[in-house]
N, C-alpha and C. Protein backbone atom coordinates (compact mmCIF):
# COMPACT_ATOMS: atom_id res chain seq x y z
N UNK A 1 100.34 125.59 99.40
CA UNK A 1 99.57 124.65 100.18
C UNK A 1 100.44 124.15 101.34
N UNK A 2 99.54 123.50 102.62
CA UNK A 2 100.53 123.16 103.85
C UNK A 2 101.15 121.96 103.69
N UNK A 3 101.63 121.70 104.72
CA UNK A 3 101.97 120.20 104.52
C UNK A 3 100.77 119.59 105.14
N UNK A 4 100.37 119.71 106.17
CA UNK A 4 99.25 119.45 106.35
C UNK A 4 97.73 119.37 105.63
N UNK A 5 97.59 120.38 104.51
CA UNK A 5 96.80 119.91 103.66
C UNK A 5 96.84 118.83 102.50
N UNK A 6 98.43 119.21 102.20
CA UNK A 6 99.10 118.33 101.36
C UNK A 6 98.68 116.90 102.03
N UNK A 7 98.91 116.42 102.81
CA UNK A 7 98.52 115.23 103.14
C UNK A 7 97.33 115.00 103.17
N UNK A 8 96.41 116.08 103.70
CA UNK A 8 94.90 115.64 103.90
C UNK A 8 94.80 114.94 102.17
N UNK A 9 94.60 116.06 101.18
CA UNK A 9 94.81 115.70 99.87
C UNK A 9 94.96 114.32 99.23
N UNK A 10 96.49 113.97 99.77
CA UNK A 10 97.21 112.50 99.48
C UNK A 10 96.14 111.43 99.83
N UNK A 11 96.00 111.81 101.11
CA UNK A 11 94.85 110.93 101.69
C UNK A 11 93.33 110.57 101.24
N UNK A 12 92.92 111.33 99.85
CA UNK A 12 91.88 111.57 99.44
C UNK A 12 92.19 111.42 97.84
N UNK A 13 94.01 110.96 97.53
CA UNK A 13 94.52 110.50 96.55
C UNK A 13 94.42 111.66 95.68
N UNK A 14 94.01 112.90 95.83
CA UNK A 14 94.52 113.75 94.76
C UNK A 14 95.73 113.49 93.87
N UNK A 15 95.58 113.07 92.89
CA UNK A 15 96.86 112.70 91.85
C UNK A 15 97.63 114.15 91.69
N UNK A 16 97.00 115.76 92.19
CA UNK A 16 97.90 116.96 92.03
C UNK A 16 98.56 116.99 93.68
N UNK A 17 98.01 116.65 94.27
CA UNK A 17 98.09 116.37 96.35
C UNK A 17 99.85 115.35 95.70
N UNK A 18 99.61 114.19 94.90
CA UNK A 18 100.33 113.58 95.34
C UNK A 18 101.74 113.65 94.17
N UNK A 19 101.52 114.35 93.18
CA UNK A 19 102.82 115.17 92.58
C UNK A 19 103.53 116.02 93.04
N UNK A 20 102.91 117.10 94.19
CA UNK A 20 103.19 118.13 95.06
C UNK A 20 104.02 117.36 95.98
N UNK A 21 103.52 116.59 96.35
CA UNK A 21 104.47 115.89 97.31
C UNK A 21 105.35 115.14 96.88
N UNK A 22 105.49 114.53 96.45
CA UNK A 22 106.74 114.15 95.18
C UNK A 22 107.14 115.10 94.72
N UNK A 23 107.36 115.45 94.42
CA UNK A 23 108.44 117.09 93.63
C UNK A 23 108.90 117.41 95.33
N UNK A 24 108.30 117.41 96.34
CA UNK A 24 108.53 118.59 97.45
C UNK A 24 109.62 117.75 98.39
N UNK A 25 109.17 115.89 98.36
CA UNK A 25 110.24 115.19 99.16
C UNK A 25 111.14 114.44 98.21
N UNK A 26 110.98 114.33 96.81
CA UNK A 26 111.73 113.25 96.30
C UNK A 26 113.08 113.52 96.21
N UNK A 27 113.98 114.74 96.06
CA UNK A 27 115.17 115.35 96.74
C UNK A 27 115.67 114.71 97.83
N UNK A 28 114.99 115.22 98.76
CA UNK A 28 115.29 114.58 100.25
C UNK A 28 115.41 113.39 100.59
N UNK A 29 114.63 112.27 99.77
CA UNK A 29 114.37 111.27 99.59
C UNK A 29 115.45 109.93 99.02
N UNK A 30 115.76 111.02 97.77
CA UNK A 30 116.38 109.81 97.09
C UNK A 30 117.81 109.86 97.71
N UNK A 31 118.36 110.45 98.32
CA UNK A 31 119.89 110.52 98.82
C UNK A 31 119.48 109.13 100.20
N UNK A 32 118.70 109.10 100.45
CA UNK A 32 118.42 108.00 101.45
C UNK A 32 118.59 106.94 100.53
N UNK A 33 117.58 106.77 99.68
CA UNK A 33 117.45 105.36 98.85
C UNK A 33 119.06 105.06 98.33
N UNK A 34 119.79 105.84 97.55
CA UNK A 34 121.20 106.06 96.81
C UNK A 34 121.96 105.54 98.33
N UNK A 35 121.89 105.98 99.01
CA UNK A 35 122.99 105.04 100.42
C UNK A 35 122.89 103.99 100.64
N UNK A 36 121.42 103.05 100.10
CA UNK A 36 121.04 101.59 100.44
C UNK A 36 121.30 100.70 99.45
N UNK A 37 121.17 101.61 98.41
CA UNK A 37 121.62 101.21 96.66
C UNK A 37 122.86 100.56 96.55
N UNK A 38 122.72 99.85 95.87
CA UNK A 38 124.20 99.53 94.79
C UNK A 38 124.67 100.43 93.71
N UNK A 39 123.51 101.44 93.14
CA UNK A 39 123.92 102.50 92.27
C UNK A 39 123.27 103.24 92.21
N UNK A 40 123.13 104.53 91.07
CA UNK A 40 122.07 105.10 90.71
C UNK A 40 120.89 104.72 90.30
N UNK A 41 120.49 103.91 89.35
CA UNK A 41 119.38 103.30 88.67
C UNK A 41 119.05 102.41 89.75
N UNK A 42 119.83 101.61 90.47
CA UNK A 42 118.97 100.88 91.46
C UNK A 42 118.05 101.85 92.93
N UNK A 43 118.91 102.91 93.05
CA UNK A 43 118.29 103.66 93.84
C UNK A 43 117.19 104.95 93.75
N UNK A 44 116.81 104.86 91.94
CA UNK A 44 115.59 105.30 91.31
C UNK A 44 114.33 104.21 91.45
N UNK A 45 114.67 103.22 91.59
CA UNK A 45 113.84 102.28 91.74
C UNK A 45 113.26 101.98 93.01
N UNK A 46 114.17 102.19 94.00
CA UNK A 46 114.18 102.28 95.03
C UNK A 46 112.83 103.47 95.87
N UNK A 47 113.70 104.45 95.00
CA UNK A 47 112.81 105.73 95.62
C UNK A 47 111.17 105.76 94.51
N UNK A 48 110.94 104.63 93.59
CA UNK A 48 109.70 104.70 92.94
C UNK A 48 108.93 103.80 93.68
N UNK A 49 109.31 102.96 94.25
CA UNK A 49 108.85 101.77 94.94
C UNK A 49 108.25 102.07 96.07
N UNK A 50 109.21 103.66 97.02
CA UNK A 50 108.72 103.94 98.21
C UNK A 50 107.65 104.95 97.48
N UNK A 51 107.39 105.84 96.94
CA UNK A 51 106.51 106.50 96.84
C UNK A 51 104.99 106.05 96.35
N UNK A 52 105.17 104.65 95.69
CA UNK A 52 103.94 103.67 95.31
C UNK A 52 103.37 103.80 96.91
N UNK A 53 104.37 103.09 98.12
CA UNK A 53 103.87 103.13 99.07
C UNK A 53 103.65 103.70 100.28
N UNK A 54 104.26 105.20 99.84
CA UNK A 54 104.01 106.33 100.53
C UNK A 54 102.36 106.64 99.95
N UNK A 55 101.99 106.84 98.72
CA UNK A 55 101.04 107.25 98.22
C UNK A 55 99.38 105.76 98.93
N UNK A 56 100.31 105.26 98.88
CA UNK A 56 99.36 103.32 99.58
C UNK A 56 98.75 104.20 100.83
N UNK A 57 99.91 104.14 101.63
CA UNK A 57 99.80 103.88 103.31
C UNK A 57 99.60 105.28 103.66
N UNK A 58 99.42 106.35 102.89
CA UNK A 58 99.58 107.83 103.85
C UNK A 58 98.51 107.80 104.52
N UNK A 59 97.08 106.95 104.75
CA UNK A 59 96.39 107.02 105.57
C UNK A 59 96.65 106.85 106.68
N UNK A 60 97.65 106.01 107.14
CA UNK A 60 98.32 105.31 108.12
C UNK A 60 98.91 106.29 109.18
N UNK A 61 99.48 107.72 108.27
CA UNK A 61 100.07 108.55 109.30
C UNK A 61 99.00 109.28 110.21
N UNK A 62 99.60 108.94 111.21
CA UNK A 62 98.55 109.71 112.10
C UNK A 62 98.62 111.31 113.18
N UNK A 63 100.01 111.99 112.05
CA UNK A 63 100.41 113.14 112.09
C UNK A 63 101.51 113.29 113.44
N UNK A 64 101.58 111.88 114.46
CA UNK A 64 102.48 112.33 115.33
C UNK A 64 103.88 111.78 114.70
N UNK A 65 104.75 112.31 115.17
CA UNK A 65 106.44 112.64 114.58
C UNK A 65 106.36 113.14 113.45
N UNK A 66 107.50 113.11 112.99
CA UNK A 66 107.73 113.91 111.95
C UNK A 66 107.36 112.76 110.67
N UNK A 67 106.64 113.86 109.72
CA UNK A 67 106.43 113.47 108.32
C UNK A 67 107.56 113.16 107.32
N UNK A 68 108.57 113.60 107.74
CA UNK A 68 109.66 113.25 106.72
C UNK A 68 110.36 112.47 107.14
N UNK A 69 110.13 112.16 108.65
CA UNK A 69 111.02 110.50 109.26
C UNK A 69 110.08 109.86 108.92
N UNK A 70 108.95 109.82 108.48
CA UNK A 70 107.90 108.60 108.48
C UNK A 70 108.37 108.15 106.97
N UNK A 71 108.83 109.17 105.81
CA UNK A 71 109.05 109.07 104.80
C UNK A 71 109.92 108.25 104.03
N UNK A 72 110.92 108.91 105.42
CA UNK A 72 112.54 108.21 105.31
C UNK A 72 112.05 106.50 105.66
N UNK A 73 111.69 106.77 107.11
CA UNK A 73 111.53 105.16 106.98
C UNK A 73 110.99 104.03 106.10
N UNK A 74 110.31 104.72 105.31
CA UNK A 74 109.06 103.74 104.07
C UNK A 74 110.77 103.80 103.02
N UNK A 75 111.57 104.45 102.91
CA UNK A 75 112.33 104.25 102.08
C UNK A 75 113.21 103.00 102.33
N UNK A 76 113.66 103.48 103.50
CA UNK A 76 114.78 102.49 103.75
C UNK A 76 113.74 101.01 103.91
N UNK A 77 112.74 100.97 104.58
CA UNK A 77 112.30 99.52 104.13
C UNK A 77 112.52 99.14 103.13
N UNK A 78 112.10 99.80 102.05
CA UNK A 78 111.33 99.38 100.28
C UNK A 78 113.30 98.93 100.19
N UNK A 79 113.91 99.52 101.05
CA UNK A 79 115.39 99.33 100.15
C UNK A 79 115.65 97.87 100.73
N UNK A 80 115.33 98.03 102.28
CA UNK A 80 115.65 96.02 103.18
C UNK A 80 115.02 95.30 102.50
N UNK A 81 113.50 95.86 102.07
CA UNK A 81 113.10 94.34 101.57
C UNK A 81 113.29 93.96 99.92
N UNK A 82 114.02 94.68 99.54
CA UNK A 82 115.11 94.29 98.17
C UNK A 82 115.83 93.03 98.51
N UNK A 83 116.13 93.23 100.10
CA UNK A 83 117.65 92.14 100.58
C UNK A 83 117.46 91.24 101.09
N UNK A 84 115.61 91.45 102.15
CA UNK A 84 115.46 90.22 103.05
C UNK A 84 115.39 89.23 102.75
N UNK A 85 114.97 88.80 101.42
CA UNK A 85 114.62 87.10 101.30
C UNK A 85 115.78 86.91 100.55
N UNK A 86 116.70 86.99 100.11
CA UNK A 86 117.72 87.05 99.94
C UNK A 86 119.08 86.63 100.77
N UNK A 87 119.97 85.58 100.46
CA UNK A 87 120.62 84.86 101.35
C UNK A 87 121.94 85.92 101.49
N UNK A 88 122.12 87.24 101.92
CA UNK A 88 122.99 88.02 102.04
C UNK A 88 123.53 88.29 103.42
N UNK A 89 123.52 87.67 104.47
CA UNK A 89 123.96 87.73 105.24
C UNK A 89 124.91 86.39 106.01
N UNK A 90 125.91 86.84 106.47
CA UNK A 90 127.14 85.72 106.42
C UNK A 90 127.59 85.80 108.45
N UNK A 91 127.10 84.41 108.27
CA UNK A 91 127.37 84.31 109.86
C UNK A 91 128.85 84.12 110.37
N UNK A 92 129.08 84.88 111.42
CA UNK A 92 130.37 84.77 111.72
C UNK A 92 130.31 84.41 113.15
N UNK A 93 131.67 83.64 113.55
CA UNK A 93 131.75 83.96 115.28
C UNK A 93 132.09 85.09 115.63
N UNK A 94 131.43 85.46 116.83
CA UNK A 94 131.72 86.88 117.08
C UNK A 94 132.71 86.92 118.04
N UNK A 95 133.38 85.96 118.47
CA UNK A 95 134.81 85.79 119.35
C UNK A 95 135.76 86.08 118.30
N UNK A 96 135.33 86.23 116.82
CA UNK A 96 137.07 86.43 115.80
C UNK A 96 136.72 88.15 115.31
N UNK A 97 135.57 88.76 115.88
CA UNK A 97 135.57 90.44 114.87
C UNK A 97 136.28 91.17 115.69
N UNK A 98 137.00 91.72 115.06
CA UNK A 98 138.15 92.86 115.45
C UNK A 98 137.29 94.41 115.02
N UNK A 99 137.02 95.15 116.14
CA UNK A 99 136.74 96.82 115.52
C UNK A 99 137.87 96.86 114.66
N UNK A 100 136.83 97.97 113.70
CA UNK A 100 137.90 98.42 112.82
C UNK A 100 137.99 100.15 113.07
N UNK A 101 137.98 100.82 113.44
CA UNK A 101 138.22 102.14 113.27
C UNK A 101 138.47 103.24 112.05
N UNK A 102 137.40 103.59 111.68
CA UNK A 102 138.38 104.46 110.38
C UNK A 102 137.75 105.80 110.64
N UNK A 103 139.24 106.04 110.55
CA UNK A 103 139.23 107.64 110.53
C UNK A 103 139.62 108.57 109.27
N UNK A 104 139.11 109.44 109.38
CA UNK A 104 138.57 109.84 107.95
C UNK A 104 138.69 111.40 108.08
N UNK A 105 139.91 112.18 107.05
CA UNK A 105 140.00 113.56 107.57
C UNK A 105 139.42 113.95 105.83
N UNK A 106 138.15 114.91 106.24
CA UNK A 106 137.59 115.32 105.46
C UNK A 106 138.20 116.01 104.53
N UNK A 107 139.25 116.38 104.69
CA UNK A 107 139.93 117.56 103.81
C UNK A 107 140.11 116.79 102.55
N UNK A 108 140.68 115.47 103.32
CA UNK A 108 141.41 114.48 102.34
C UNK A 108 140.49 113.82 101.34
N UNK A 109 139.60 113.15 101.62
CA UNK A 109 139.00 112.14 100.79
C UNK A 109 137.60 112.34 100.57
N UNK A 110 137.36 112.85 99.47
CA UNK A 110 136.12 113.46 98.51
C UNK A 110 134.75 112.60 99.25
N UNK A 111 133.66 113.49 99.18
CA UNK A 111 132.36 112.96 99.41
C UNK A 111 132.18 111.68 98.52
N UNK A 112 131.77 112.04 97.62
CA UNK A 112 131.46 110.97 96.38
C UNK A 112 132.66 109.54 96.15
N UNK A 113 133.89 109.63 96.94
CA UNK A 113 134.53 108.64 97.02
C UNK A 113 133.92 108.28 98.01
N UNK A 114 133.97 108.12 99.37
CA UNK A 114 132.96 107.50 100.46
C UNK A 114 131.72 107.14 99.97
N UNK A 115 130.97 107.93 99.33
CA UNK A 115 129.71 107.62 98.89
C UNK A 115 129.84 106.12 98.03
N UNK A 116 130.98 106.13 97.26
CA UNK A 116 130.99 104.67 95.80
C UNK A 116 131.69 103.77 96.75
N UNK A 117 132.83 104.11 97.56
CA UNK A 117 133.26 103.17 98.20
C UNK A 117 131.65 101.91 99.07
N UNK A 118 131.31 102.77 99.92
CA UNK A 118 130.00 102.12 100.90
C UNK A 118 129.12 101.47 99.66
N UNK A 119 128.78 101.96 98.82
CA UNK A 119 128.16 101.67 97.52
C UNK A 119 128.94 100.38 97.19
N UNK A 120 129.78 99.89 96.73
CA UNK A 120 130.97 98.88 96.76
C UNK A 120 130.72 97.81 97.63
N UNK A 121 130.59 98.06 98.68
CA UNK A 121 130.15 97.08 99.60
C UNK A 121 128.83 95.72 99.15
N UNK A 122 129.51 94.64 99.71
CA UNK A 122 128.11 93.41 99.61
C UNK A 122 127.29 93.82 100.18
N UNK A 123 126.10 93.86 99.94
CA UNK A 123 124.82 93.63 100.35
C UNK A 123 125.03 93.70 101.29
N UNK A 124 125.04 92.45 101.92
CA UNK A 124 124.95 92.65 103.86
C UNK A 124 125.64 93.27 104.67
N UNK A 125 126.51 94.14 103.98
CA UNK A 125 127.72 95.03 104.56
C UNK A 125 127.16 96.47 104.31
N UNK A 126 127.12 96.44 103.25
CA UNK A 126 126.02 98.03 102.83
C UNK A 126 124.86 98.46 103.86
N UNK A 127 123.97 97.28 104.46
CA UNK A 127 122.96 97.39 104.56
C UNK A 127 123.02 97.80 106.06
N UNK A 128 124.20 97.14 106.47
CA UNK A 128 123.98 97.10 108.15
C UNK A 128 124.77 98.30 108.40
N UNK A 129 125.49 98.40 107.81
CA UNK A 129 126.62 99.65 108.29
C UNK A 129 125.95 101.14 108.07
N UNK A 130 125.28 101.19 106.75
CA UNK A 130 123.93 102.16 106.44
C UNK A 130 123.19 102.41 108.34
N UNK A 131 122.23 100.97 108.24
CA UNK A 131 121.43 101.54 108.96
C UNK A 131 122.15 101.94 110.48
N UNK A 132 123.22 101.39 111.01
CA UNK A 132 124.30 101.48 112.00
C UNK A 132 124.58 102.73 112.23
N UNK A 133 125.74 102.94 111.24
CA UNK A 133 126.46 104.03 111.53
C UNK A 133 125.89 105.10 110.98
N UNK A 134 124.96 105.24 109.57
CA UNK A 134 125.07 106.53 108.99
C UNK A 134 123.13 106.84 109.83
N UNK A 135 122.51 106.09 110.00
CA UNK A 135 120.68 106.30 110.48
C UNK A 135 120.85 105.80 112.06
N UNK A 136 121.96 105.31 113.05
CA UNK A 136 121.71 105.68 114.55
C UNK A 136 121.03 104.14 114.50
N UNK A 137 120.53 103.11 114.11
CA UNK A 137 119.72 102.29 114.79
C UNK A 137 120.69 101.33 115.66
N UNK A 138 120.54 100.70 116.41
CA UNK A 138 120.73 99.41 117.05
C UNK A 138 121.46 98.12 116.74
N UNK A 139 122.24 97.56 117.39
CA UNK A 139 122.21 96.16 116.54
C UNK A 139 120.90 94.99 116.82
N UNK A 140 120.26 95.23 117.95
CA UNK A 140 119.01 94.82 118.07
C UNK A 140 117.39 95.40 117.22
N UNK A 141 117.62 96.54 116.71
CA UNK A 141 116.80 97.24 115.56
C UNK A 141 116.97 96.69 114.48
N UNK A 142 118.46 96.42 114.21
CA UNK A 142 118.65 95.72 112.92
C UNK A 142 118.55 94.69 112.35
N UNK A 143 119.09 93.52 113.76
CA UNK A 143 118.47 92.53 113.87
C UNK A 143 116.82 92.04 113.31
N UNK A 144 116.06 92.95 114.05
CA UNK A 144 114.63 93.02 113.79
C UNK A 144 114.48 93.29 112.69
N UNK A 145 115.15 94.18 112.10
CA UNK A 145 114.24 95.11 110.23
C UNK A 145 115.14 93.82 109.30
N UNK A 146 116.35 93.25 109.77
CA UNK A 146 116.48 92.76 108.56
C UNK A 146 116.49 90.88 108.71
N UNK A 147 115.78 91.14 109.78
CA UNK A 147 115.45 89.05 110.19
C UNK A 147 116.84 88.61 110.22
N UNK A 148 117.54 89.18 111.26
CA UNK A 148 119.04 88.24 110.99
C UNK A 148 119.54 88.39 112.41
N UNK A 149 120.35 87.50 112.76
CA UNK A 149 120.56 87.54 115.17
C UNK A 149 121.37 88.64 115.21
N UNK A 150 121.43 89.51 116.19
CA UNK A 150 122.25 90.51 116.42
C UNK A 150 123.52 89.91 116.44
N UNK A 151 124.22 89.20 116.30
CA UNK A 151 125.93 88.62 116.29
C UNK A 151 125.91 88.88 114.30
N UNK A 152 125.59 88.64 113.77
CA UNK A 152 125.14 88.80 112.16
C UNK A 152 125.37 89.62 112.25
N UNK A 153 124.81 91.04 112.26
CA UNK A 153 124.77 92.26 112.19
C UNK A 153 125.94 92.87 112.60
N UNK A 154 126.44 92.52 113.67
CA UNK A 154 127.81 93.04 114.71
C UNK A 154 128.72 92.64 113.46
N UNK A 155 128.69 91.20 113.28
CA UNK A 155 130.14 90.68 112.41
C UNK A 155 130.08 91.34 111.14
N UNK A 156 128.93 91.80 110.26
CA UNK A 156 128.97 92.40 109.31
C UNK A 156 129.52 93.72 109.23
N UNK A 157 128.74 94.60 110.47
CA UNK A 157 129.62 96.26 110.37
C UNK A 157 130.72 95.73 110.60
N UNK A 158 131.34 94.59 111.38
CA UNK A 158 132.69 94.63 111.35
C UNK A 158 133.17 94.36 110.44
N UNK A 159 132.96 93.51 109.25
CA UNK A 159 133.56 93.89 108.05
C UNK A 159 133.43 94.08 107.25
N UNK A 160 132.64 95.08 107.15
CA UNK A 160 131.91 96.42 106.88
C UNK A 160 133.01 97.37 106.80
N UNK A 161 133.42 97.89 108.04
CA UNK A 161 134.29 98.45 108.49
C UNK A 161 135.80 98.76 107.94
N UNK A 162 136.38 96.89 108.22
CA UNK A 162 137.40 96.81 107.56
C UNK A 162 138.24 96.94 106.43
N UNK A 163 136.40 97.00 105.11
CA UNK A 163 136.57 96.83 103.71
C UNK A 163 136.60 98.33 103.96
N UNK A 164 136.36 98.85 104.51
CA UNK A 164 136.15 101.09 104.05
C UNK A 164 137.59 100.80 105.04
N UNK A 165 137.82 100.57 105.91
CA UNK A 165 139.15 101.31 106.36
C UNK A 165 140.18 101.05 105.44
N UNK A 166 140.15 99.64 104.65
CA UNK A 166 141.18 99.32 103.73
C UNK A 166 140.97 100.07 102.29
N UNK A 167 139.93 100.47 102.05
CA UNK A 167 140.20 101.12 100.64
C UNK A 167 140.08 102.51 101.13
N UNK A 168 139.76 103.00 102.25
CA UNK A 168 140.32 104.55 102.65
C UNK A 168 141.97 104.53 102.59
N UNK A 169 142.47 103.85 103.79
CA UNK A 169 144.14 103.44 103.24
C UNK A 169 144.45 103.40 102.08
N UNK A 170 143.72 102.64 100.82
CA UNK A 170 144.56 102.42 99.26
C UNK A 170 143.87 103.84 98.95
N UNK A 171 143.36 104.65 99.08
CA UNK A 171 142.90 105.80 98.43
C UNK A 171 144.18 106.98 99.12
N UNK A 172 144.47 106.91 100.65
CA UNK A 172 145.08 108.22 101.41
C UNK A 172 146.55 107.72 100.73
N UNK A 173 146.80 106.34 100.51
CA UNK A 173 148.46 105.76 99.94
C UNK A 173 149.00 106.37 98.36
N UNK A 174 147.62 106.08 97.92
CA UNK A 174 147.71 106.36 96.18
C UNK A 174 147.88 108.17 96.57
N UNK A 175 147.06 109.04 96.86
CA UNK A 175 146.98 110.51 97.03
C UNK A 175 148.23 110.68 97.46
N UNK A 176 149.25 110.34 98.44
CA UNK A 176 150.09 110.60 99.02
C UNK A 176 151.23 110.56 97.82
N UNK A 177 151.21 109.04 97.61
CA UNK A 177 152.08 108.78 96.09
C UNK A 177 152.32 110.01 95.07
N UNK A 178 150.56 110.21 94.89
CA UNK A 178 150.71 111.25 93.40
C UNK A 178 151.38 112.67 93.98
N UNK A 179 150.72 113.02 94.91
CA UNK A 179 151.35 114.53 95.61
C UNK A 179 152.87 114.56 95.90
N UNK A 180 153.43 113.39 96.49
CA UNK A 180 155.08 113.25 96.74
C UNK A 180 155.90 113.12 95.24
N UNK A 181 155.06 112.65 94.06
CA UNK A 181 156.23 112.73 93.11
C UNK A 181 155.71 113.66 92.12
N UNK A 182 154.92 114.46 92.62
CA UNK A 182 154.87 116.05 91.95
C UNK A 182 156.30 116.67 91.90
């Protein structure tokens, strides 16, 4: 079946329309939700929550852009509004954030460590640096999706930032350690 029928289907609530499509995006899917997460089980929940309202709103699509950015996006909401009413964001002056820079040589430091490290992160550090650095949005986009002033957002990836550049350092220090007294 197309994707295009597949949706007509969804849209007409076929409960087989809308397993097909679940089995076909929930892959693709849940590695989005798991980046917004605090863990695994929270980011099953995550990705059950968006598909309640993927299966809601698929009337809504009206076939222009892409179907699997429309997808992604219903995810990462269902994951913000876990956080929005929620007092997780910490105002800073933005005359004291220092960039942090981290550089990161792939050879060195495992996927799944980056992955638990960002995972590690508070809430409002997870959330902004997610939609920032790893999904391209704005600090004025972010501002908007997660009700908080763009200086919020700025001061958070910034230490955001600082907490991954410092436990990239205690991770490249410890590796160095174990390999030198081989």
């Amino acid at each position: 079946m197309s994707l295009e029928q597949l949706i007509i289907d969804c849209k007409r609530q076929k409960s087989k329309a809308q397993e097909a499509l679940y089995r076909q995006f929930a892959g693709i899917l849940f590695p989005v939700a798991l980046k917004y997460a605090r863990n695994y089980s929270e980011a099953e929940d995550i990705l059950q929550e968006s598909f309640i309202i993927i299966f809601q709103k698929v009337g809504q699509f009206k076939s222009k852009g892409s179907f699997e950015g429309w997808l992604k996006r219903i995810v990462i909401n269902s994951a913000l509004q876990r956080y929005r009413k929620q007092a997780v964001f910490e105002i800073i002056n933005e005359e004291n954030i220092k960039e942090a820079d981290v550089e990161v040589d792939d050879d060195e430091i495992p996927l799944n460590f980056l992955l638990q490290i960002v995972q590690e992160l508070p809430d409002r550090y997870r959330l902004v640096f997610n939609l920032y650095a790893l999904d391209g949005y704005s600090h004025k986009e972010i501002s908007k999706m997660l009700e908080i002033k763009e200086g919020t957002s700025k001061s958070n990836l910034a230490r955001a930032r600082m907490i991954l550049k410092e436990k990239v350092i205690d991770f490249q220090t410890n590796a160095h350690i174990q390999t030198s007294t081989r």
